[in-house]
N, C-alpha and C. Protein backbone atom coordinates (compact mmCIF):
# COMPACT_ATOMS: atom_id res chain seq x y z
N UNK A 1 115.13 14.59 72.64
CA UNK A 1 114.08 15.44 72.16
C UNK A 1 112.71 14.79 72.36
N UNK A 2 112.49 13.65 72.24
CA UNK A 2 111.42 12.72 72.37
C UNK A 2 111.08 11.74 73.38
N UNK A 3 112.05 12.23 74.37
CA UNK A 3 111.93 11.91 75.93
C UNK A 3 110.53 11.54 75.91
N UNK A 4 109.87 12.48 76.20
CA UNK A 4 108.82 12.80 77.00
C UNK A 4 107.51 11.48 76.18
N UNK A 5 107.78 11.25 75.06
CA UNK A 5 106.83 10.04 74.25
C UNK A 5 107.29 8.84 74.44
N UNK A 6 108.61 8.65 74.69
CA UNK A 6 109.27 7.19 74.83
C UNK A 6 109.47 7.10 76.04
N UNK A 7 109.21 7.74 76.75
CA UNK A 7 109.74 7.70 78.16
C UNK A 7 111.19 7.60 78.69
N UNK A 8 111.67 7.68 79.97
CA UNK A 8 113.61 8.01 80.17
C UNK A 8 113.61 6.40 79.83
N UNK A 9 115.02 6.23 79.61
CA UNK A 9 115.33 4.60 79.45
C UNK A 9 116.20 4.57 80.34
N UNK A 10 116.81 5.86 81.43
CA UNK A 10 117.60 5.46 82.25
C UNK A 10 117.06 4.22 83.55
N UNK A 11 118.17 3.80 84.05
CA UNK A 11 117.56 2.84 84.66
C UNK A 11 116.67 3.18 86.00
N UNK A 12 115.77 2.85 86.53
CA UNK A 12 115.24 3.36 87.66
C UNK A 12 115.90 3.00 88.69
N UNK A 13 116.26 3.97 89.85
CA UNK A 13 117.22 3.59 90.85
C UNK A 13 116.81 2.42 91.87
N UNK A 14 117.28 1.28 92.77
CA UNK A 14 116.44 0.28 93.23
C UNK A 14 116.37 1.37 94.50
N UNK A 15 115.45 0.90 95.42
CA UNK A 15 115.05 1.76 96.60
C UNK A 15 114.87 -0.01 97.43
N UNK A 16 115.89 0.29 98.59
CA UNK A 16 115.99 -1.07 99.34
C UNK A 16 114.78 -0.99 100.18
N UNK A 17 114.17 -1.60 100.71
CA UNK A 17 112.61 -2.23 101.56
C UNK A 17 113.33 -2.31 103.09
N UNK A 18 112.71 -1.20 103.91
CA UNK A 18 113.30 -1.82 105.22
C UNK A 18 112.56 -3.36 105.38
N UNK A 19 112.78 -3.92 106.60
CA UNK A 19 112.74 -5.00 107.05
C UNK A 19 111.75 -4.62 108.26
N UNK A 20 110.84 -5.29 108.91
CA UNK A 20 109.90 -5.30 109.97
C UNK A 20 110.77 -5.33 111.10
N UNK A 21 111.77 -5.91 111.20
CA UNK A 21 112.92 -5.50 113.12
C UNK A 21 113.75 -4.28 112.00
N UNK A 22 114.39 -4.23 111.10
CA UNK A 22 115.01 -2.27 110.75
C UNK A 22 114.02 -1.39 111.22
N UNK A 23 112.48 -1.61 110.68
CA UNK A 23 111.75 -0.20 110.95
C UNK A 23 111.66 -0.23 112.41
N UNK A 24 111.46 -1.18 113.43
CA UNK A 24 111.35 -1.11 115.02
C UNK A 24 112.63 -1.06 115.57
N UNK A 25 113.55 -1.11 114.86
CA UNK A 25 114.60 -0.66 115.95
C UNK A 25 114.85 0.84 115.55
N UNK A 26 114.76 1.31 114.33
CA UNK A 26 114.63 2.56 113.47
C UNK A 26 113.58 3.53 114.73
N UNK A 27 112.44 3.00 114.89
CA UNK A 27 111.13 3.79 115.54
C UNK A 27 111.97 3.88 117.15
N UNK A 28 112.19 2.73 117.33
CA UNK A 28 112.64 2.83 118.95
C UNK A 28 113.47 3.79 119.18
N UNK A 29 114.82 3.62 118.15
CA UNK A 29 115.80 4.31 118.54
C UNK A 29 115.23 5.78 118.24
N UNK A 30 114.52 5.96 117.67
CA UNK A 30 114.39 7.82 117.64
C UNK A 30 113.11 8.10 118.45
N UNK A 31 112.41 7.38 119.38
CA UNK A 31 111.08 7.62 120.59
C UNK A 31 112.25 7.19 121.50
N UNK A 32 113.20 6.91 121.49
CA UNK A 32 114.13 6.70 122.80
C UNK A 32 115.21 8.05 122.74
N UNK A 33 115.45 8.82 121.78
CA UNK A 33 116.31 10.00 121.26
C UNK A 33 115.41 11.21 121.83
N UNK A 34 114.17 11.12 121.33
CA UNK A 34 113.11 11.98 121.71
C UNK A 34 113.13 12.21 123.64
N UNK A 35 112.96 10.80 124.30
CA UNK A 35 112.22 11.21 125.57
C UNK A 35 113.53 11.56 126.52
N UNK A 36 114.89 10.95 125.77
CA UNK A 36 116.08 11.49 126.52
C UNK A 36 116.34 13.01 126.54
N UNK A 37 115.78 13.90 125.74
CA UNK A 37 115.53 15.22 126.25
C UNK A 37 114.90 15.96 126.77
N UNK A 38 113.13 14.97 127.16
CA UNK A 38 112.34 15.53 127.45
C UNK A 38 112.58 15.65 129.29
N UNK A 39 111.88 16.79 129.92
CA UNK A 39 112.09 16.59 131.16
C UNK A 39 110.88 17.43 132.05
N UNK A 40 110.02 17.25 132.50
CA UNK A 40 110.23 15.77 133.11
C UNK A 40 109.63 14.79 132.07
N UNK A 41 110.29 13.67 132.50
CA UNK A 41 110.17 12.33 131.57
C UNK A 41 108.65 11.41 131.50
N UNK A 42 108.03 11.47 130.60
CA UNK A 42 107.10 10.80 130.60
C UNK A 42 106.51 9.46 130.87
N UNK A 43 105.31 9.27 131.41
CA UNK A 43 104.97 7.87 132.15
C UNK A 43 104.77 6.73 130.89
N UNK A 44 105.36 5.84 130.65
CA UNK A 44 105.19 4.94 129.96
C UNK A 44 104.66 3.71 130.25
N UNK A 45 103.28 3.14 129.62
CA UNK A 45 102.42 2.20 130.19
C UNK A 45 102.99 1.12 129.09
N UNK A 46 103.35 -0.23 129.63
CA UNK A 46 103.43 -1.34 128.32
C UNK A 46 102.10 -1.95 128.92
N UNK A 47 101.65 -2.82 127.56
CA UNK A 47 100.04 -3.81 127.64
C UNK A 47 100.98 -5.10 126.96
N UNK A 48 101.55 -5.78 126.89
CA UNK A 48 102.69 -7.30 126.66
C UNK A 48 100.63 -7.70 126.12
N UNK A 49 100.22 -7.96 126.84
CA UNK A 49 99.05 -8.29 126.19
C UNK A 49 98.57 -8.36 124.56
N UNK A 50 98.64 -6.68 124.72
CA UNK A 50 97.84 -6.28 123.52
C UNK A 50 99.42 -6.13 122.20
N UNK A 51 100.39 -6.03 122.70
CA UNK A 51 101.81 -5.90 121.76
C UNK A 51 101.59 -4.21 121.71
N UNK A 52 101.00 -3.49 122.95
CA UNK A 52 101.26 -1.80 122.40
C UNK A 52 101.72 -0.88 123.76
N UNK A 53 101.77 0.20 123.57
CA UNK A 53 102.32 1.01 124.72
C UNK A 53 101.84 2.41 124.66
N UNK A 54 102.04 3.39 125.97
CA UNK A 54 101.00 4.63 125.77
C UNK A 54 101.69 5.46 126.74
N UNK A 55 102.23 6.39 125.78
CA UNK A 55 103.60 7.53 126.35
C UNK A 55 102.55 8.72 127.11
N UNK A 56 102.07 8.75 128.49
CA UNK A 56 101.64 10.12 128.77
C UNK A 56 103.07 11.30 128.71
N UNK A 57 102.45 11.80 127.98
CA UNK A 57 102.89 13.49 127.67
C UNK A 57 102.45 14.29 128.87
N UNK A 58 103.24 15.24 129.25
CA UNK A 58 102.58 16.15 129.95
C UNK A 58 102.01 17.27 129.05
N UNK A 59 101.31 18.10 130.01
CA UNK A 59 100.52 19.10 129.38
C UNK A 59 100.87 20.16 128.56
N UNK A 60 101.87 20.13 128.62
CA UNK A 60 103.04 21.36 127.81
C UNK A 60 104.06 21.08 127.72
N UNK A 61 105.26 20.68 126.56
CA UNK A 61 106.02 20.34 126.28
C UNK A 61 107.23 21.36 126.72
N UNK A 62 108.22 21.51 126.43
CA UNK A 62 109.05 22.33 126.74
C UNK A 62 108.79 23.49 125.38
N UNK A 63 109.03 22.77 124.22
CA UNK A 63 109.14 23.93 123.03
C UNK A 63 107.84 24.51 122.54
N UNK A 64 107.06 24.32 123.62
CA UNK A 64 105.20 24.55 123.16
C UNK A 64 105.49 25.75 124.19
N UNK A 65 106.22 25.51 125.15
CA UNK A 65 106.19 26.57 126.50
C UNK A 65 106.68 28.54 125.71
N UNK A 66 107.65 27.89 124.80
CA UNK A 66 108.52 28.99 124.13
C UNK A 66 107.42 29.98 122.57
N UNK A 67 106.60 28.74 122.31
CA UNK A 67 105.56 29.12 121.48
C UNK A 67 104.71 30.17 122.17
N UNK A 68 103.94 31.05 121.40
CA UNK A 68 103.15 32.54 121.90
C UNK A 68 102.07 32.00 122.17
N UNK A 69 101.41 32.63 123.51
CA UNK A 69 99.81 32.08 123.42
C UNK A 69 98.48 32.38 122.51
N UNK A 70 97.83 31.34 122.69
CA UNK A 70 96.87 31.28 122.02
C UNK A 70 96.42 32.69 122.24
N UNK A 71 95.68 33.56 120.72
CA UNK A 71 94.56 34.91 121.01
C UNK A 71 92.96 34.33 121.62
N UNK A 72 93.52 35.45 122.54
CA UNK A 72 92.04 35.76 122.93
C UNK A 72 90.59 35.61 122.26
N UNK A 73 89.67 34.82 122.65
CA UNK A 73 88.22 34.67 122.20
C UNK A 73 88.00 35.96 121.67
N UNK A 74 88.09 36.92 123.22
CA UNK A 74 87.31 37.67 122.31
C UNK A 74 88.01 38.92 121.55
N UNK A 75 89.28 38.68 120.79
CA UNK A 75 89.76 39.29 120.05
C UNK A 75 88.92 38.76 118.79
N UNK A 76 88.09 37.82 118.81
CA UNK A 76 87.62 37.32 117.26
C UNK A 76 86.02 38.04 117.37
N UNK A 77 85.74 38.50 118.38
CA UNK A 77 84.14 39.12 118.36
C UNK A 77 83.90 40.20 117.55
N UNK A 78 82.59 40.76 116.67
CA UNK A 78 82.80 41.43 115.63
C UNK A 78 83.12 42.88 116.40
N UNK A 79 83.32 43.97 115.24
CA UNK A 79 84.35 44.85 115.54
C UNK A 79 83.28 46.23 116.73
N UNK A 80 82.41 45.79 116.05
CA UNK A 80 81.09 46.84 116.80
C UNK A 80 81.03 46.35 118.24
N UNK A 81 81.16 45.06 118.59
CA UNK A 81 80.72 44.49 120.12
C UNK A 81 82.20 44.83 120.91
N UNK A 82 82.30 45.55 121.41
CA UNK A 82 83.48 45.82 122.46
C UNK A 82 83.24 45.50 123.69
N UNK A 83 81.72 45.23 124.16
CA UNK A 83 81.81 44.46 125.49
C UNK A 83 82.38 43.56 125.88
N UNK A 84 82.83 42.78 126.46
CA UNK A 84 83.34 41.78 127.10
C UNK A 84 81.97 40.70 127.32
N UNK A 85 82.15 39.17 127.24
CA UNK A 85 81.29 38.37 126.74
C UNK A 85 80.61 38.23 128.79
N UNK A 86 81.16 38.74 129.44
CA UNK A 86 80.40 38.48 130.61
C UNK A 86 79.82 39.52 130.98
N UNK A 87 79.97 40.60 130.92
CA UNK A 87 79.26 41.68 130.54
C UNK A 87 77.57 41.98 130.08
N UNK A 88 78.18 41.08 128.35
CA UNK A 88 77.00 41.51 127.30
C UNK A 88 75.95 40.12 128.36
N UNK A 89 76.31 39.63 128.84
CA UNK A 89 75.35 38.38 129.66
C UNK A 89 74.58 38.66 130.95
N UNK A 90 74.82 39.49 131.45
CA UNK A 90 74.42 40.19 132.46
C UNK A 90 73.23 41.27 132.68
């Protein structure tokens, strides 16, 4: 009944700490899960230098392809202007 003033006394559950090589083999293995479906396969630059790396993406993914296109500009022009924006410029 008086929970809520004494607070729970159950015990708090421990929550284990990954480890700095768990979270990088964790990251690798699922950016290595990822590009094994992608196709075509993306250019991967390593810098051993700098300790980093730089995945070019192409311009459209596969499941971006299946996504609807972007609306039209000038579907957002107010409702009175029905010209067309090369038109009203002319």
């Amino acid at each position: 009944m008086f929970k809520f003033l004494f607070g729970n006394k159950a015990a708090a559950p421990e929550v284990k700490r990954e480890t700095q090589r768990e979270t990088i083999q964790r990251a690798q293995g699922e950016i290595n899960e990822i590009l094994a479906t992608l196709s075509p396969k993306p250019r991967i630059t390593i810098y051993p230098e700098e300790g980093s790396f730089i995945i070019d993406l192409p311009e459209q993914m596969p499941d971006e392809a299946k996504a609807l296109p972007a609306p039209d500009k000038s579907a957002d022009a107010p409702a009175g202007d029905s010209k067309p924006q090369a038109q009203a410029e002319a």
